[in-house]
Protein backbone atom coordinates (compact mmCIF):
# COMPACT_ATOMS: atom_id res chain seq x y z
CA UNK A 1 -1.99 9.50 23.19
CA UNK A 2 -1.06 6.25 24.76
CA UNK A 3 -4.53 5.15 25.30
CA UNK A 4 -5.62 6.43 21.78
CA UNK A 5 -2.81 3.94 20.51
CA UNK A 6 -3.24 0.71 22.42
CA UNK A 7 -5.70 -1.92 20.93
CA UNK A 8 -8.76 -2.69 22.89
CA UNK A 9 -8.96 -5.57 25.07
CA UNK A 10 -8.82 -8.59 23.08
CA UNK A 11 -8.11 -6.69 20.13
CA UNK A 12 -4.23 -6.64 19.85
CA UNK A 13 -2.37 -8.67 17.44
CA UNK A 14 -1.40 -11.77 19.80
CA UNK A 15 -5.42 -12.18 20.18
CA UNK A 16 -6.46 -11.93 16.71
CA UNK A 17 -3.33 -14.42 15.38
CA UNK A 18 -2.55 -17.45 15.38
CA UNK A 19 0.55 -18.51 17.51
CA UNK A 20 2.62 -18.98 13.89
CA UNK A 21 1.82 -15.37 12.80
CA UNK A 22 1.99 -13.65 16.12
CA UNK A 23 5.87 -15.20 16.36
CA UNK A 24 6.07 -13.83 12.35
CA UNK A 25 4.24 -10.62 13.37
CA UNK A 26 6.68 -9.98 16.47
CA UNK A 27 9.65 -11.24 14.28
CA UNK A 28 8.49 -8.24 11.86
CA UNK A 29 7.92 -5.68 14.48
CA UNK A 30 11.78 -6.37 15.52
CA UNK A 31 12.66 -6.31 11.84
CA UNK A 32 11.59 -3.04 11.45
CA UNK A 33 13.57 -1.59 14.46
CA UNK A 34 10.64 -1.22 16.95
CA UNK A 35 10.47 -2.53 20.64
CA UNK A 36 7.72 -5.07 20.96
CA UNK A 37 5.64 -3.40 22.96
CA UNK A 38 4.07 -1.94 19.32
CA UNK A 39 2.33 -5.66 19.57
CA UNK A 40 0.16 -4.07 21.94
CA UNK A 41 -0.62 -1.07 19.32
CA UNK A 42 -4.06 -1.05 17.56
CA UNK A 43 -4.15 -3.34 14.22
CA UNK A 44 -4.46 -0.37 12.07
CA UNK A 45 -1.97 1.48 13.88
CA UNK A 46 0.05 -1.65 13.84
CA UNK A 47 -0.45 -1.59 10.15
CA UNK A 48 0.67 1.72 9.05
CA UNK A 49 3.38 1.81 11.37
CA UNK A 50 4.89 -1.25 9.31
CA UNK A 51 4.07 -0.15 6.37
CA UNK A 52 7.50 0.89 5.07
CA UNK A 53 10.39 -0.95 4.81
CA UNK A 54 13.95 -0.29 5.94
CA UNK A 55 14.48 1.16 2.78
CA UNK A 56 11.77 3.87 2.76
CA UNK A 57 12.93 5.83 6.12
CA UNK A 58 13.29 8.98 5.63
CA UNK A 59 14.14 10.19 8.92
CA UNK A 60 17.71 9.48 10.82
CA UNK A 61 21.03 10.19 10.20
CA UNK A 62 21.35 10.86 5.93
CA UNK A 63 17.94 10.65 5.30
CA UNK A 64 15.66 13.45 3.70
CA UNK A 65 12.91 14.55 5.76
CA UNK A 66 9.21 13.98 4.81
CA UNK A 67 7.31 16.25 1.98
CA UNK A 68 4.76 17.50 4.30
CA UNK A 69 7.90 18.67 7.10
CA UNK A 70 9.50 20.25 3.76
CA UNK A 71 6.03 22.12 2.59
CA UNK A 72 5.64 23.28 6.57
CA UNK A 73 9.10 24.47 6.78
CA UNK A 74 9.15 26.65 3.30
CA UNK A 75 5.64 28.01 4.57
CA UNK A 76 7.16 29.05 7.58
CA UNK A 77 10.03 30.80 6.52
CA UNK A 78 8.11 32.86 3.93
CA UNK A 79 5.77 34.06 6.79
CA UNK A 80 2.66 31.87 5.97
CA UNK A 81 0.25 29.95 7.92
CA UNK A 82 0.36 26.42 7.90
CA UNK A 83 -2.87 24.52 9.02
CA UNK A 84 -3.56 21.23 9.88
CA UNK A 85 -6.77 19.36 7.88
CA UNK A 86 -6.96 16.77 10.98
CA UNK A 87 -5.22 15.74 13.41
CA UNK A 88 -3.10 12.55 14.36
CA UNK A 89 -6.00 12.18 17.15
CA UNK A 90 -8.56 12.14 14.20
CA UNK A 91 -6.69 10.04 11.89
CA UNK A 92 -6.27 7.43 15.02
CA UNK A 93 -9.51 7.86 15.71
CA UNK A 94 -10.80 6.71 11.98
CA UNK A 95 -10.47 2.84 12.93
CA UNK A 96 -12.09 3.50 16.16
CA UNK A 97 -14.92 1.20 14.65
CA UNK A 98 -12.90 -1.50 12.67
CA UNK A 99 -14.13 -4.85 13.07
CA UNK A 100 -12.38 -7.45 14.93
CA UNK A 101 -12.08 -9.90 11.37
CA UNK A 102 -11.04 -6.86 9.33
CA UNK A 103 -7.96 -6.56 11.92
CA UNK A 104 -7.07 -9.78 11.77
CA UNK A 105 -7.35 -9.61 7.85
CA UNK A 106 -5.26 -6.37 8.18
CA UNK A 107 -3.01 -7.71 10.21
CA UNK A 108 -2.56 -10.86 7.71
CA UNK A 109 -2.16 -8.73 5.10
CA UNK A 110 0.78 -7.17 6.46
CA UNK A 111 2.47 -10.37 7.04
CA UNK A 112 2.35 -11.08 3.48
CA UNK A 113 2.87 -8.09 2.10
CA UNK A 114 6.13 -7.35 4.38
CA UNK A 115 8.86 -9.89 2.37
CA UNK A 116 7.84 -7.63 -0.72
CA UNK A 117 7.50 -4.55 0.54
CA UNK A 118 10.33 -3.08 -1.24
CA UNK A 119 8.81 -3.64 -4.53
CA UNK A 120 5.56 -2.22 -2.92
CA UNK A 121 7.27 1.06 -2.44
CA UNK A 122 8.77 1.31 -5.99
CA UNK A 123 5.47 0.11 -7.59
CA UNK A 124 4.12 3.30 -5.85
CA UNK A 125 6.86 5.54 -6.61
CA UNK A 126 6.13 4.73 -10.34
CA UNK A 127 2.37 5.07 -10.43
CA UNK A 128 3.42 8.73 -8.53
CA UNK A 129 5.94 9.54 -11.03
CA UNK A 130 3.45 8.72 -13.80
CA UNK A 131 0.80 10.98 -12.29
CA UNK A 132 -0.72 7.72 -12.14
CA UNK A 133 -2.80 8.38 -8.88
CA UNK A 134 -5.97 6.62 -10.50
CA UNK A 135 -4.13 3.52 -11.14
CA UNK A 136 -2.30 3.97 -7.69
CA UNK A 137 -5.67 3.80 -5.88
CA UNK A 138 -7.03 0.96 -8.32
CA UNK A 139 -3.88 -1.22 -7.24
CA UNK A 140 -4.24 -0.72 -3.33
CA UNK A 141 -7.61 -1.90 -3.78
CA UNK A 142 -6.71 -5.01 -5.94
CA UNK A 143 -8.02 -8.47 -4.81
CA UNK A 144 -4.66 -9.73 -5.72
CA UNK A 145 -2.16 -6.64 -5.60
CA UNK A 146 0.52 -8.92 -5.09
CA UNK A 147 0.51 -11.85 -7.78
CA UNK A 148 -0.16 -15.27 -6.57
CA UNK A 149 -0.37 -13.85 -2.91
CA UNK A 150 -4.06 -13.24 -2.56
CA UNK A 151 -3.77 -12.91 1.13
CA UNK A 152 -1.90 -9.83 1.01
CA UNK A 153 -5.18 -7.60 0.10
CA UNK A 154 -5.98 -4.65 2.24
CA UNK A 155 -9.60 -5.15 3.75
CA UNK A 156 -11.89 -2.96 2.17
CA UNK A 157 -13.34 -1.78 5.99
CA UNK A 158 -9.15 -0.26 6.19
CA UNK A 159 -9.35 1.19 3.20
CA UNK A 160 -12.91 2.85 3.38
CA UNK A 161 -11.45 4.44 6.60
CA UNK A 162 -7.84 5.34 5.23
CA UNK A 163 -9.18 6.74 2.30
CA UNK A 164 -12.86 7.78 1.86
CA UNK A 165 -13.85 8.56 5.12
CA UNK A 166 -11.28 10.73 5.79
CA UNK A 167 -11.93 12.27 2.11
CA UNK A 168 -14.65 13.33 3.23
CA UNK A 169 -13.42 15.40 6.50
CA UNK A 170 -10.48 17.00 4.38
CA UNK A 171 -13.08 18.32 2.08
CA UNK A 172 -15.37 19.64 4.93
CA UNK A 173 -12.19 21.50 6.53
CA UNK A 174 -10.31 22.64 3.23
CA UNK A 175 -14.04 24.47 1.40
CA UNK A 176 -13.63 27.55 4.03
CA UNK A 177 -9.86 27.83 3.50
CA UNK A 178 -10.55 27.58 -0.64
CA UNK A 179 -13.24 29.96 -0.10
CA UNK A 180 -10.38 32.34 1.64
CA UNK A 181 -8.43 32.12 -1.39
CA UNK A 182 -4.72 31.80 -1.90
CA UNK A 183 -4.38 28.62 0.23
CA UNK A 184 -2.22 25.54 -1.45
CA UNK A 185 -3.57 22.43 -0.17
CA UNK A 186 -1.33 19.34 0.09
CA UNK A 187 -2.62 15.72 0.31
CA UNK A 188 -1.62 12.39 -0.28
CA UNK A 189 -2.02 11.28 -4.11
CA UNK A 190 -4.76 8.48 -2.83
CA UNK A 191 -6.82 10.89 -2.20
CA UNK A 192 -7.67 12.81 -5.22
CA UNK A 193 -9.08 10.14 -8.15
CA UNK A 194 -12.08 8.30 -8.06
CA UNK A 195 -15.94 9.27 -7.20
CA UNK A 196 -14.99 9.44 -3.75
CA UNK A 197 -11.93 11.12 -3.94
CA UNK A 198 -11.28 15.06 -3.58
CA UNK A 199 -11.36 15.79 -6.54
CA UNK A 200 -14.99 15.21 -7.35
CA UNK A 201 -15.52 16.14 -3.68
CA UNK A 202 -14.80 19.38 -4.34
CA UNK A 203 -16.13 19.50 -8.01
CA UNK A 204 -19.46 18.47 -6.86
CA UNK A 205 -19.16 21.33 -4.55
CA UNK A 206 -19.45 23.35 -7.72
CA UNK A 207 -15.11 24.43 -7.41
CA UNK A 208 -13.74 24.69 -10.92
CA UNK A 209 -10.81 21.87 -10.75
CA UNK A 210 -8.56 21.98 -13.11
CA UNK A 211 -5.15 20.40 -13.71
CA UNK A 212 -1.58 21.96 -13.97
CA UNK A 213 1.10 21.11 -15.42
């Protein structure tokens, strides 16, 4: 995987940056508890890997473990197959073609977002609680999603390959386990509204979708 993870020549953060956000960048990085060889990662990688603040671990010594470990677990004890809709070499593999600019942007982006990340986190929480996943998706794709801070947008190149692209390989690999029957499919809640999204993915597809409770 190490190969898969390192940024291309020319292409890791110190290259893109100037020499005031590379320092903030690597000043993040050690923020965050990593060593600084995740510098060397690839932007997107980078990215996501940041993503979360202190705050929002949930692994370690107190902390819950993540939904998706929960779901696999319960699965498993109850005798039931648990399958994978891609894998981490896939999802790594999604920015494979991100331009150079759209890094840097990326990149930029997490520098600005990262002294209000916090409130990033519980501004998701409540669009998740409110079953909110339309405005959820509307506000990671905001020109401004932080106020005043226009810098702090996501590039749209990031988010067509977070999101859509990979919307569109989760509906090619769930139809033949829906067409099985009996499978519950779990995904995060960015990817179900929208025209792009799973939901009318799978609609269009001529599935019956319909909401519970």
């Amino acid at each position: 995987m190490a190969p898969a993870l390192a940024a291309q020549p020319g292409r890791a953060a110190a290259d893109l940056l100037d020499a005031e956000e590379a320092a903030g960048l690597r000043a993040l990085i050690a923020a965050r508890g990593l060593p600084p060889s995740a510098a060397s990662l690839k932007p997107a990688v980078l990215a996501l890997v940041l993503d979360l603040p202190p705050c929002a671990k949930t692994s370690g010594e107190g902390r819950a473990a993540h939904a998706e470990r929960v779901l696999a677990r319960r699965a498993r004890e109850r005798g039931i197959a648990v399958v994978g809709l891609e894998t981490l070499e896939e999802q790594i593999g999604t920015f494979a073609d991100l331009p150079a600019p759209a890094e840097r942007d990326l990149l930029r982006a997490v520098l600005r977002q990262a002294p209000l990340a916090e409130d990033s986190v519980e501004t998701t929480i409540a669009r998740y609680v409110a079953r909110d996943g339309g405005g959820l998706l509307a506000w990671m794709r905001a020109g401004e999603p932080l106020p005043g801070e226009p810098g702090a947008r996501l590039p749209a190149a990031f988010l067509d390959r977070l999101i859509d692209r990979r919307n569109r390989r989760l509906r090619e690999r769930a139809r033949p386990l829906l067409d099985q029957g009996g499978a519950f499919i779990a995904v995060g809640t960015a990817h179900l509204p929208g025209e792009a999204g799973l939901v009318s993915l799978l609609a269009q597809d001529g599935y019956a979708v319909v909401r519970v409770e």
